[in-house]
Every structure is written in structure tokens, then in C-alpha cells.
C-alpha atoms as a PDB file:
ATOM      1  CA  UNK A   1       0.000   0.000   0.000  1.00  0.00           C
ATOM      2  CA  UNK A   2       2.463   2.411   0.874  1.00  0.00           C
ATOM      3  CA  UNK A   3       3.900   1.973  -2.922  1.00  0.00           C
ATOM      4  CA  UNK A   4       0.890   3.113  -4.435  1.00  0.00           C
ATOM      5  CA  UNK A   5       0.614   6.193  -6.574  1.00  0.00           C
ATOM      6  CA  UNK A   6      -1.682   7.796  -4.180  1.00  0.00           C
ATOM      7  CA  UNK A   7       1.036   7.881  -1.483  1.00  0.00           C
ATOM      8  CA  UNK A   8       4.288   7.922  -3.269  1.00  0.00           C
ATOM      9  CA  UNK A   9       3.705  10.011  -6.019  1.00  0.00           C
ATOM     10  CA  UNK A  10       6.302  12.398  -6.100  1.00  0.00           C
ATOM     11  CA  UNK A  11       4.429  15.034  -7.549  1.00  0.00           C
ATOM     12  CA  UNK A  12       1.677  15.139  -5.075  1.00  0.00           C
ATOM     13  CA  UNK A  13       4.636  15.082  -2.166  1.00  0.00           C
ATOM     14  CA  UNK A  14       5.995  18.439  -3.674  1.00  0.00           C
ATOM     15  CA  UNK A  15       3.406  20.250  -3.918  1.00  0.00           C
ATOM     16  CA  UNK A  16       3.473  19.704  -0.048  1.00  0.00           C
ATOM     17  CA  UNK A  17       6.792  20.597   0.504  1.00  0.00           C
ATOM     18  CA  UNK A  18       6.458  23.849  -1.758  1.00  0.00           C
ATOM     19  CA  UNK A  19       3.436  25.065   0.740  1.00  0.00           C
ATOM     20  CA  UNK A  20       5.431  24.550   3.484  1.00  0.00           C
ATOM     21  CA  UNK A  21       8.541  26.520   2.613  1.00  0.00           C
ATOM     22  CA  UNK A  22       7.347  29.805   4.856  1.00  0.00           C
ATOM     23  CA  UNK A  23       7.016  27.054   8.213  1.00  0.00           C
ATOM     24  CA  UNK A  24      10.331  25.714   7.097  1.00  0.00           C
ATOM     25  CA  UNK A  25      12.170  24.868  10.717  1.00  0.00           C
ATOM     26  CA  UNK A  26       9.088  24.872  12.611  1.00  0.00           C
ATOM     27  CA  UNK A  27       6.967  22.377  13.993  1.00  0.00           C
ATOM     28  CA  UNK A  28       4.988  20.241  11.414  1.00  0.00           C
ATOM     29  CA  UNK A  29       2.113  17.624  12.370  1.00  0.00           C
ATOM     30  CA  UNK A  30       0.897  15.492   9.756  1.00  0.00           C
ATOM     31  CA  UNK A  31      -2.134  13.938  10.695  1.00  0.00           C
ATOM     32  CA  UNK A  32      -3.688  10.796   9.691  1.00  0.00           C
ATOM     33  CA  UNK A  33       0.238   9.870   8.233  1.00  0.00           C
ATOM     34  CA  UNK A  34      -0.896   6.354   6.988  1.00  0.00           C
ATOM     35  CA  UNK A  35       2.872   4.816   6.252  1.00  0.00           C
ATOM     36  CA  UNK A  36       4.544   8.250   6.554  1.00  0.00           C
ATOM     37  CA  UNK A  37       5.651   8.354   2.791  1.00  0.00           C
ATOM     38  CA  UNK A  38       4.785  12.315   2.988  1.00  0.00           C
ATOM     39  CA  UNK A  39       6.409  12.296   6.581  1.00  0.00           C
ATOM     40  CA  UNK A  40       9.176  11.309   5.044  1.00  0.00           C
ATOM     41  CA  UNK A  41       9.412  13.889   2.532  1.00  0.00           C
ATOM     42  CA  UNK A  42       8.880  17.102   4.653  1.00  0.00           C
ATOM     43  CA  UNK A  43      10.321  16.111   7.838  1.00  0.00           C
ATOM     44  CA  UNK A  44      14.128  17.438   6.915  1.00  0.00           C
ATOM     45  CA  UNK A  45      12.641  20.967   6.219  1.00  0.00           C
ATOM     46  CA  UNK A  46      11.672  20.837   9.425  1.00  0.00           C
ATOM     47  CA  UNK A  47      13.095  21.071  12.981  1.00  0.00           C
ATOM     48  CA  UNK A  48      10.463  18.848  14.508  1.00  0.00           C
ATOM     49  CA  UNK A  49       7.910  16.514  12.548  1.00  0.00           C
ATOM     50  CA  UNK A  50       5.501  14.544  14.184  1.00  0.00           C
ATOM     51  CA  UNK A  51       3.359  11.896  12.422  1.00  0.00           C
ATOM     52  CA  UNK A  52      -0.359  10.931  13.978  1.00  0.00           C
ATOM     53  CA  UNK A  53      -2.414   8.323  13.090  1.00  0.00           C
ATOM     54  CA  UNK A  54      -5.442   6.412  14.881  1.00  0.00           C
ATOM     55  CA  UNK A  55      -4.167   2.716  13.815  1.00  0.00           C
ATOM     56  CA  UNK A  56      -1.537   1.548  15.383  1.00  0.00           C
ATOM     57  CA  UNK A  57      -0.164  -0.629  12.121  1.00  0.00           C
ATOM     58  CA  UNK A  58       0.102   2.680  10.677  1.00  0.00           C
ATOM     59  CA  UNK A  59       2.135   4.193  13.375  1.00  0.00           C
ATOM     60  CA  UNK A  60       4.828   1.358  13.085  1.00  0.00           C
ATOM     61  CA  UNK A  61       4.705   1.429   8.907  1.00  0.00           C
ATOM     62  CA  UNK A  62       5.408   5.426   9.454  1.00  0.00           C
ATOM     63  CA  UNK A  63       8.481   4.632  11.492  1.00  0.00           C
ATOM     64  CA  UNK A  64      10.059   2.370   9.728  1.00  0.00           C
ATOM     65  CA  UNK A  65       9.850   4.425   6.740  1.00  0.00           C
ATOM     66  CA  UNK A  66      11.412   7.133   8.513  1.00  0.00           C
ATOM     67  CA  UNK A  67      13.568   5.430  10.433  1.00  0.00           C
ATOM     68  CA  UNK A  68      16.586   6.310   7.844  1.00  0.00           C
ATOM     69  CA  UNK A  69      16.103   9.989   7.978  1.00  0.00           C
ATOM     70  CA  UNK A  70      18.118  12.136   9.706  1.00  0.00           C
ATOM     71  CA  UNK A  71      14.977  14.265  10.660  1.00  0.00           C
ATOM     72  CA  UNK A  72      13.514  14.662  14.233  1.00  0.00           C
ATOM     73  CA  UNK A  73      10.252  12.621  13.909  1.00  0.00           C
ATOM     74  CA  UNK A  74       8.275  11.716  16.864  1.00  0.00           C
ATOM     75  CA  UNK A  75       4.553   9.363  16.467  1.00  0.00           C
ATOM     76  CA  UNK A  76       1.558   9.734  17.754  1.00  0.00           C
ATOM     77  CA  UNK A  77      -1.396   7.454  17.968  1.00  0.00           C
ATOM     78  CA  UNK A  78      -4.315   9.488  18.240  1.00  0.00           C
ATOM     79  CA  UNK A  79      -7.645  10.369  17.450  1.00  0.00           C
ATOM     80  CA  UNK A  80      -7.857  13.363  14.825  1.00  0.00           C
ATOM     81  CA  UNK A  81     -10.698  14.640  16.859  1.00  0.00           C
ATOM     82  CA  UNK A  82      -8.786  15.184  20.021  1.00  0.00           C
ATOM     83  CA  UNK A  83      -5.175  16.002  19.141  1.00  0.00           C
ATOM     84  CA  UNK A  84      -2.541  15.467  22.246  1.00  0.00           C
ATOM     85  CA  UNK A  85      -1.409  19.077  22.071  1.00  0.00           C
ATOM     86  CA  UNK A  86      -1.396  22.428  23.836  1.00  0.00           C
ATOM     87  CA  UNK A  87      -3.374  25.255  22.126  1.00  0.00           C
ATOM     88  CA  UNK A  88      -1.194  27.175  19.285  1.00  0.00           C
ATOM     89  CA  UNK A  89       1.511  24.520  19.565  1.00  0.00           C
ATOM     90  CA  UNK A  90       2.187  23.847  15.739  1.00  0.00           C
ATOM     91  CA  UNK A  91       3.380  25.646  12.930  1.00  0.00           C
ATOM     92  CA  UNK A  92       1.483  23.775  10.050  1.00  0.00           C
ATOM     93  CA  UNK A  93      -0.756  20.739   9.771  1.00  0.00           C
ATOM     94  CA  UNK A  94      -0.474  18.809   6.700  1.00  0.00           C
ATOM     95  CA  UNK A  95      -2.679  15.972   6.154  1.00  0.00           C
ATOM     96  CA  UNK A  96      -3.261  13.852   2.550  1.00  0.00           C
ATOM     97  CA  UNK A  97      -6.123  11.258   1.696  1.00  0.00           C
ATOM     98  CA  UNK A  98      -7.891  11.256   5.308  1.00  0.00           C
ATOM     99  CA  UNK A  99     -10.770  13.961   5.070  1.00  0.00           C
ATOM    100  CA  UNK A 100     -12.984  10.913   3.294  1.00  0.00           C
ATOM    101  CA  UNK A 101     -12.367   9.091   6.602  1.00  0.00           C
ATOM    102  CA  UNK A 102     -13.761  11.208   9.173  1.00  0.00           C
ATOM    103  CA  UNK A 103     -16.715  10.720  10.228  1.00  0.00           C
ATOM    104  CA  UNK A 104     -16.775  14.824  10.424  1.00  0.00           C
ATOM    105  CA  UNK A 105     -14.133  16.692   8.743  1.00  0.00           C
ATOM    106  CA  UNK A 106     -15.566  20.227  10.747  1.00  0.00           C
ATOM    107  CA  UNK A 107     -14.899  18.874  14.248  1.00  0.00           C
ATOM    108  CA  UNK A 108     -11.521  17.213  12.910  1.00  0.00           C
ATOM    109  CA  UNK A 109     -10.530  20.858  11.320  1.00  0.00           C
ATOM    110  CA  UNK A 110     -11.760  22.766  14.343  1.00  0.00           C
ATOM    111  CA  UNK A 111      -9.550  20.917  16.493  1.00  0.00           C
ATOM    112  CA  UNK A 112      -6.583  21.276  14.010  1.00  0.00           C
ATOM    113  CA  UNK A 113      -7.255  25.009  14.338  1.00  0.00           C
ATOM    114  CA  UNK A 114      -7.063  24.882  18.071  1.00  0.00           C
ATOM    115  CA  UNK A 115      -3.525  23.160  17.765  1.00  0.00           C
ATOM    116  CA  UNK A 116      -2.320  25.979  15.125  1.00  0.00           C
ATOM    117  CA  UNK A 117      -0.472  28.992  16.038  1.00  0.00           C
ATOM    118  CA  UNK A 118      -2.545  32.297  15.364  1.00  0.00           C
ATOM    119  CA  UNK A 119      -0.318  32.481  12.314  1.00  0.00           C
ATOM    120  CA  UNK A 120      -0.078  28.871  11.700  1.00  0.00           C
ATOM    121  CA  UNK A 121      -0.644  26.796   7.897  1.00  0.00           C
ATOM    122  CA  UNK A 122      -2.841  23.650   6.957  1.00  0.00           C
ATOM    123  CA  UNK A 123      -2.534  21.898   3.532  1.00  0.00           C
ATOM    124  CA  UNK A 124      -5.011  19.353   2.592  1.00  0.00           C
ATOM    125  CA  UNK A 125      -4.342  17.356   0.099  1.00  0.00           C
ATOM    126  CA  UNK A 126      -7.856  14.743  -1.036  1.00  0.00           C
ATOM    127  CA  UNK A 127      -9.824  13.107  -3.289  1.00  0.00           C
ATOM    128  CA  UNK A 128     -13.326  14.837  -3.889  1.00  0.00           C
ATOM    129  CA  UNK A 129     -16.554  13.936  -5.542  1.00  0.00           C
ATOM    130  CA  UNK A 130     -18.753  15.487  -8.222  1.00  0.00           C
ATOM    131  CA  UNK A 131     -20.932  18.068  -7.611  1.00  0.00           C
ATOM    132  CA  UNK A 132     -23.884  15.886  -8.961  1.00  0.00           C
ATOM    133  CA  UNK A 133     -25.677  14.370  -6.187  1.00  0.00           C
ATOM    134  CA  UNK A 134     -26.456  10.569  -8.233  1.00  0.00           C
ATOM    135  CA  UNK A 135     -22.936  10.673  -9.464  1.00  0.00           C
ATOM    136  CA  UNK A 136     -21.576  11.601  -5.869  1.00  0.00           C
ATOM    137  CA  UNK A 137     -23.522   8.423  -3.922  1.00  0.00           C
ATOM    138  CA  UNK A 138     -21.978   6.287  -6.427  1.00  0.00           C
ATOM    139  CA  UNK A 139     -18.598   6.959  -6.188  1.00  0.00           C
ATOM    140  CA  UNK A 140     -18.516   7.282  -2.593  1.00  0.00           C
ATOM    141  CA  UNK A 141     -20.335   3.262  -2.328  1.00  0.00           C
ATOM    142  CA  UNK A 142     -17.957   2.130  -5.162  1.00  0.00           C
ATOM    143  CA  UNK A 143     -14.783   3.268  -2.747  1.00  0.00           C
ATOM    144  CA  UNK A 144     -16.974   2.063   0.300  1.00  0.00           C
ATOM    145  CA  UNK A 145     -17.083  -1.726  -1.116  1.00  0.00           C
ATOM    146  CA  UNK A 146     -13.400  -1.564  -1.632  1.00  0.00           C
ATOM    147  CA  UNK A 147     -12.611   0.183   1.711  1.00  0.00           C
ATOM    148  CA  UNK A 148     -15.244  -0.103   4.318  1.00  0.00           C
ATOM    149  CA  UNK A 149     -13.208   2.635   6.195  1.00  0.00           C
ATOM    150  CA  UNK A 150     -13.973   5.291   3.679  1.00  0.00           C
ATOM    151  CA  UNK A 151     -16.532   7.597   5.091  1.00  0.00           C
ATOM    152  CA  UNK A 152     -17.752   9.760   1.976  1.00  0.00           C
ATOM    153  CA  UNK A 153     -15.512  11.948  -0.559  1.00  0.00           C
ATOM    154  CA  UNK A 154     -16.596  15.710  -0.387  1.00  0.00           C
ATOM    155  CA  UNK A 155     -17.565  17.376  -3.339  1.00  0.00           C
ATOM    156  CA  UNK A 156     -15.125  20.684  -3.175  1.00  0.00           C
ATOM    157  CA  UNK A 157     -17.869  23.183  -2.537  1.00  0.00           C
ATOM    158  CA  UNK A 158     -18.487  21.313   0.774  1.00  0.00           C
ATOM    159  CA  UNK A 159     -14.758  20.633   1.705  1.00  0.00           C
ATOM    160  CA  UNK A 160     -14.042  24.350   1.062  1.00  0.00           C
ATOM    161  CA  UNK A 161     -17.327  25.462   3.451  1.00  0.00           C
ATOM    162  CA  UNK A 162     -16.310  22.922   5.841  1.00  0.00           C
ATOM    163  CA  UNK A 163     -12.643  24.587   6.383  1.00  0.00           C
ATOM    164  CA  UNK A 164     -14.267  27.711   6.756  1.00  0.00           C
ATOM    165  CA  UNK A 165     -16.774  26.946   8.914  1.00  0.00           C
ATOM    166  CA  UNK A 166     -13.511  25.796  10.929  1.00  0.00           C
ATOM    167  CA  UNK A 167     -12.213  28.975  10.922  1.00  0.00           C
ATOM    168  CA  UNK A 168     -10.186  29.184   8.223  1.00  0.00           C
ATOM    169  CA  UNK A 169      -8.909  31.748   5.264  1.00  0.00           C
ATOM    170  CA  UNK A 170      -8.290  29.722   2.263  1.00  0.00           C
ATOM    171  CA  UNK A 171      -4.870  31.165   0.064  1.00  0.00           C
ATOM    172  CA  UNK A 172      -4.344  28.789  -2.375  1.00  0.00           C
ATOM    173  CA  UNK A 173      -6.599  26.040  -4.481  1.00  0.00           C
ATOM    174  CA  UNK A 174      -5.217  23.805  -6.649  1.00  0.00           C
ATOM    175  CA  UNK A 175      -6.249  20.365  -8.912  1.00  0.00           C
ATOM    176  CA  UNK A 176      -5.444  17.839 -10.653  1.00  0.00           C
ATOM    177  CA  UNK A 177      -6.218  14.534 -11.968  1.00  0.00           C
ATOM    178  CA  UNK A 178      -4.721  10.866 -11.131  1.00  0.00           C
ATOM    179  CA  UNK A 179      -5.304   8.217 -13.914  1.00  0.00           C
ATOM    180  CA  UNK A 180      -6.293   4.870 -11.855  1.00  0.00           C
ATOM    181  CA  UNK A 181      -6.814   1.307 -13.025  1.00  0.00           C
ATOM    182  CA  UNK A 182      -9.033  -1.300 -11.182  1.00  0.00           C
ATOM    183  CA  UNK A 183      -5.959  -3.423 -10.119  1.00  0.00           C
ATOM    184  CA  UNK A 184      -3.610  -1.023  -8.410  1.00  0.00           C
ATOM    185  CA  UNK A 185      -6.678   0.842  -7.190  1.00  0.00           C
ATOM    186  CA  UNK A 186      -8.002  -1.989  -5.281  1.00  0.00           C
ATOM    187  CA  UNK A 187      -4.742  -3.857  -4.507  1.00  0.00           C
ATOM    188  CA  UNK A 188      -4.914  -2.109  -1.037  1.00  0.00           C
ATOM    189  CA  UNK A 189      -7.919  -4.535  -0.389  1.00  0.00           C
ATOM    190  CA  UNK A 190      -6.629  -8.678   0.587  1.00  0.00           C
ATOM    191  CA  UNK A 191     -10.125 -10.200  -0.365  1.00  0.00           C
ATOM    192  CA  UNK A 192      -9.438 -11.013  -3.445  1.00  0.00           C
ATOM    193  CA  UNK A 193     -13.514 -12.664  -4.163  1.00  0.00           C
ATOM    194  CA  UNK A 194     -14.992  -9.555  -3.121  1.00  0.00           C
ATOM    195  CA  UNK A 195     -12.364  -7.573  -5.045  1.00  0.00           C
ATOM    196  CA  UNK A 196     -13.754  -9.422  -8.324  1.00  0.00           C
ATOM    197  CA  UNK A 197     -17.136  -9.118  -7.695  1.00  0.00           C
ATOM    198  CA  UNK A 198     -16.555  -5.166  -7.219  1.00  0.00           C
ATOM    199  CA  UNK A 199     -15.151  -5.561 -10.689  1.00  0.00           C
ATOM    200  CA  UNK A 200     -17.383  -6.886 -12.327  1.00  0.00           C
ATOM    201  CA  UNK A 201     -20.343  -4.905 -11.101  1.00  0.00           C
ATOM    202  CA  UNK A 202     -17.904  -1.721 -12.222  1.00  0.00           C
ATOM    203  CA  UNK A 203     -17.262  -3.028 -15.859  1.00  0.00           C
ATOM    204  CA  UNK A 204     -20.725  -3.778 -15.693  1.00  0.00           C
ATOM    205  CA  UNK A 205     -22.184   0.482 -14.834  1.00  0.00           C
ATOM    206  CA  UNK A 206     -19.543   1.306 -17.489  1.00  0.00           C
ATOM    207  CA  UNK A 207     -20.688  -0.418 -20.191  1.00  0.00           C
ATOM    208  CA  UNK A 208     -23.935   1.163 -19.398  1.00  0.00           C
ATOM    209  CA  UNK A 209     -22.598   4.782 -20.070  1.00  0.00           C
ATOM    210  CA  UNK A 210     -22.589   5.273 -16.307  1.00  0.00           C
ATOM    211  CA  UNK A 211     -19.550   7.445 -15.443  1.00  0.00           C
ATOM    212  CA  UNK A 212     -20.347   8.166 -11.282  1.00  0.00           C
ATOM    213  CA  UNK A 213     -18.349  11.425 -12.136  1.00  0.00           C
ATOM    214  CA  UNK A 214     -15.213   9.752 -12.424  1.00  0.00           C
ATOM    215  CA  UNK A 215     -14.979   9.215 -15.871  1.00  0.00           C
ATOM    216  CA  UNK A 216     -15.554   5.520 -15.158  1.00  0.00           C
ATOM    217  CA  UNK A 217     -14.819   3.141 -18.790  1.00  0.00           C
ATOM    218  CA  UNK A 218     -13.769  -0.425 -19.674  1.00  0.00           C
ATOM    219  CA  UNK A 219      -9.992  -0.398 -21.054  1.00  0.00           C
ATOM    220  CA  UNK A 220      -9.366  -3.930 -23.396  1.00  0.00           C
ATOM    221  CA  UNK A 221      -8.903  -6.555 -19.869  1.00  0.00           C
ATOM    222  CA  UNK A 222      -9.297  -4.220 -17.140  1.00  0.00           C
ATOM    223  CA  UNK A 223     -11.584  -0.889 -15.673  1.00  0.00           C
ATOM    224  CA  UNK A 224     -10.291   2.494 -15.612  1.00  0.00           C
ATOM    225  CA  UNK A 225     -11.402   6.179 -14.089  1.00  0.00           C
ATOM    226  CA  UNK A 226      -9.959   9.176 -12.803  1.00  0.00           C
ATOM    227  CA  UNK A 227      -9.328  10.386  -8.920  1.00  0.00           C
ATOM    228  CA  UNK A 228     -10.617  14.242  -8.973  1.00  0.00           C
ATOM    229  CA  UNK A 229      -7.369  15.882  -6.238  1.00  0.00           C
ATOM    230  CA  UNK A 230      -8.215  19.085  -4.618  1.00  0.00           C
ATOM    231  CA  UNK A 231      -4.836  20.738  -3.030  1.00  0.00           C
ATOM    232  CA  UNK A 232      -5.955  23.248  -0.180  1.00  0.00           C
ATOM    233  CA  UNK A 233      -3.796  26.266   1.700  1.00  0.00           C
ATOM    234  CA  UNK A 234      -5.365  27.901   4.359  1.00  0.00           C
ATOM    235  CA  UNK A 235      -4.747  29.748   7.608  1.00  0.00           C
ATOM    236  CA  UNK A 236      -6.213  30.990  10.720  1.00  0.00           C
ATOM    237  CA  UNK A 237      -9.048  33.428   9.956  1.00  0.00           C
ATOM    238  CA  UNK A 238      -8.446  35.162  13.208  1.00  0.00           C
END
């Protein structure tokens, strides 16, 4: 898993590093780190880099792939709804692929904002859904039958209300698009009759002309659609 594009991509893992030039030597939390691949990458900017995550298989993935840096990491294993940290204690938040697992992205962002100095940075990096409600419930139970522990991918009107509602000042919006195929996409997934059944029923809604906003279509021996990334700056609206 932690191979896959989503997490390794080396574009995605710069445009992270490029936001958080200004916090360079600061404190940096990334939340939700999953295997720490974009731990990895930021933490020698830094002088102190902590990784959180609420599974502790995750935790021990992160370290080992950090374990050959030369970087001040620390880990965490922690809820993203109740952060072990003073008020204002960190310099920037970054956190990639975990808003579609919260069960509420405003109380997780709200309590990211309470960690963040006055003058502090968050960069969000996710997947988001379309805008059209039919298209949006079936991409979000297409990703749910391949990982139960998605919650639902925002469309990004709501994720960009949602980190205001926080208490937030977006700077800086970007996007782009990740090419995905059926095999690497659900490779993160070990049962391997449910994976094909999931195929099949997705081959099966493209053929029909059904796209779920994801450009969903059947390649020659395999399925193929597009991942929508938002990229999201924002500070403390004080």
C-alpha cells in the first residue's frame, strides 16, 4: 500500500513541501500519516515533525519508513478529533487522503485550528466527488465496497465550506487529476472474491454509459477512471 501512486507520487509530495517553505524549521504535524511516505518527505525541512495516526499498524509502517532519515520525527497514535497538544503549539498541519475518513471533517478541522499557532498553515491534500448528487452516492459506495473505512468523498464546494466553517482563510486552491486502473486501485484490499465481484459490477455500470463522475470506462482486460485531487492552503481566519 504504501507503494501506491496515491502515497508515493512524487508530484503530489511536492506540492506539499512547496506550501510549506514559509514554516520551514518549525513544527509540522501530519495527521492521519498512513505509512509516513509524505512524513518522510517534509520532515528534513523541518526542525520537529511529528506523524499521527489512529491505527496503530500505521504508526509502526510510518516509522520504519522514517527510520533512515536524519529528521527529528516523533509518532503519535491518536484520534484526529482530540489532538494530544497544547493550544497554538504547531506551525502547520499537513494531512493527505484522510478527510474521506472522518466521520466529520468540521470537528476534525476545528480541532486542528485549536492546535495551530494564530499564524499557523494547513494543507489538505484529497480526493473529492462530483458536484452531482447521483454521481456523488456512487462513487462514494464504489470506494466504500473496496474500503469499508472510507466515510464519503466531499464534493469541493463542501470541503471548502467545511474549512471555513472551521475557521479558516483559504490562500491557495489547486487540482489535478490521477489516472487509476481497477488493479492497483483496489490492490490495497486482501479479499481477493470480493475484489472481483466489485469488478465486475464496475465493468458492468460502465458499459452502461454510467460514469459516477469519475470518468468511469472499460480499457481492453481491465476498468479504468480518474481520482478528482483538490490541493488546499489555508490559515487561521483570526
Amino acid at each position: 500500500m504504501a507503494n501506491a501512486p496515491a502515497f508515493s507520487a512524487e508530484a503530489i509530495t511536492n506540492r506539499f513541501a512547496e506550501a510549506i517553505g514559509p514554516k520551514a524549521g518549525g513544527v509540522m504535524l501530519d495527521l492521519a500519516c498512513g505509512p509516513g511516505m509524505l512524513l518522510a518527505r517534509l520532515a528534513p525541512a523541518m526542525r520537529l515533525s511529528i506523524g499521527a495516526d489512529v491505527t496503530p499498524k500505521m504508526i509502526q509502517m510510518a516509522r520504519a519508513t522514517c527510520a533512515a532519515s536524519p529528521a527529528t520525527t516523533q509518532f503519535i497514535e491518536s484520534l484526529a478529533e482530540c489532538l494530544p497538544f497544547a493550544t497554538a503549539a504547531i506551525d502547520c498541519v499537513v494531512t493527505r487522503l484522510s478527510i474521506h475518513h472522518f466521520l466529520d471533517p468540521l470537528v476534525v478541522l476545528r480541532e486542528v485550528k485549536r492546535v495551530l499557532k494564530s499564524d499557523g498553515l494547513l494543507v489538505i491534500g484529497d480526493l473529492t466527488s462530483s458536484e452531482e448528487p447521483t454521481e456523488r452516492r456512487l462513487h462514494n459506495a464504489l470506494e466504500q465496497l473496496r474500503d469499508p473505512s472510507h466515510v464519503r468523498m466531499l464534493p469541493e464546494s463542501e470541503l471548502l465550506q467545511i474549512v471555513n466553517a472551521a475557521g479558516f482563510r483559504v490562500n491557495a486552491i489547486g487540482h489535478w487529476l490521477q489516472q487509476r486502473q481497477f488493479e492497483e486501485w483496489a490492490a490495497i484490499v486482501e479479499n481477493a472474491r470480493s475484489l472481483q465481484s466489485l469488478k465486475v459490477a464496475m465493468r458492468t455500470i460502465a458499459e452502461a454509459g454510467v460514469t459516477a463522475g469519475i470518468d468511469l470506462r472499460v480499457s481492453a482486460d481491465s476498468v479504468e477512471f480518474v481520482h478528482h485531487w483538490v490541493f488546499i492552503a489555508a490559515q487561521p481566519d483570526m
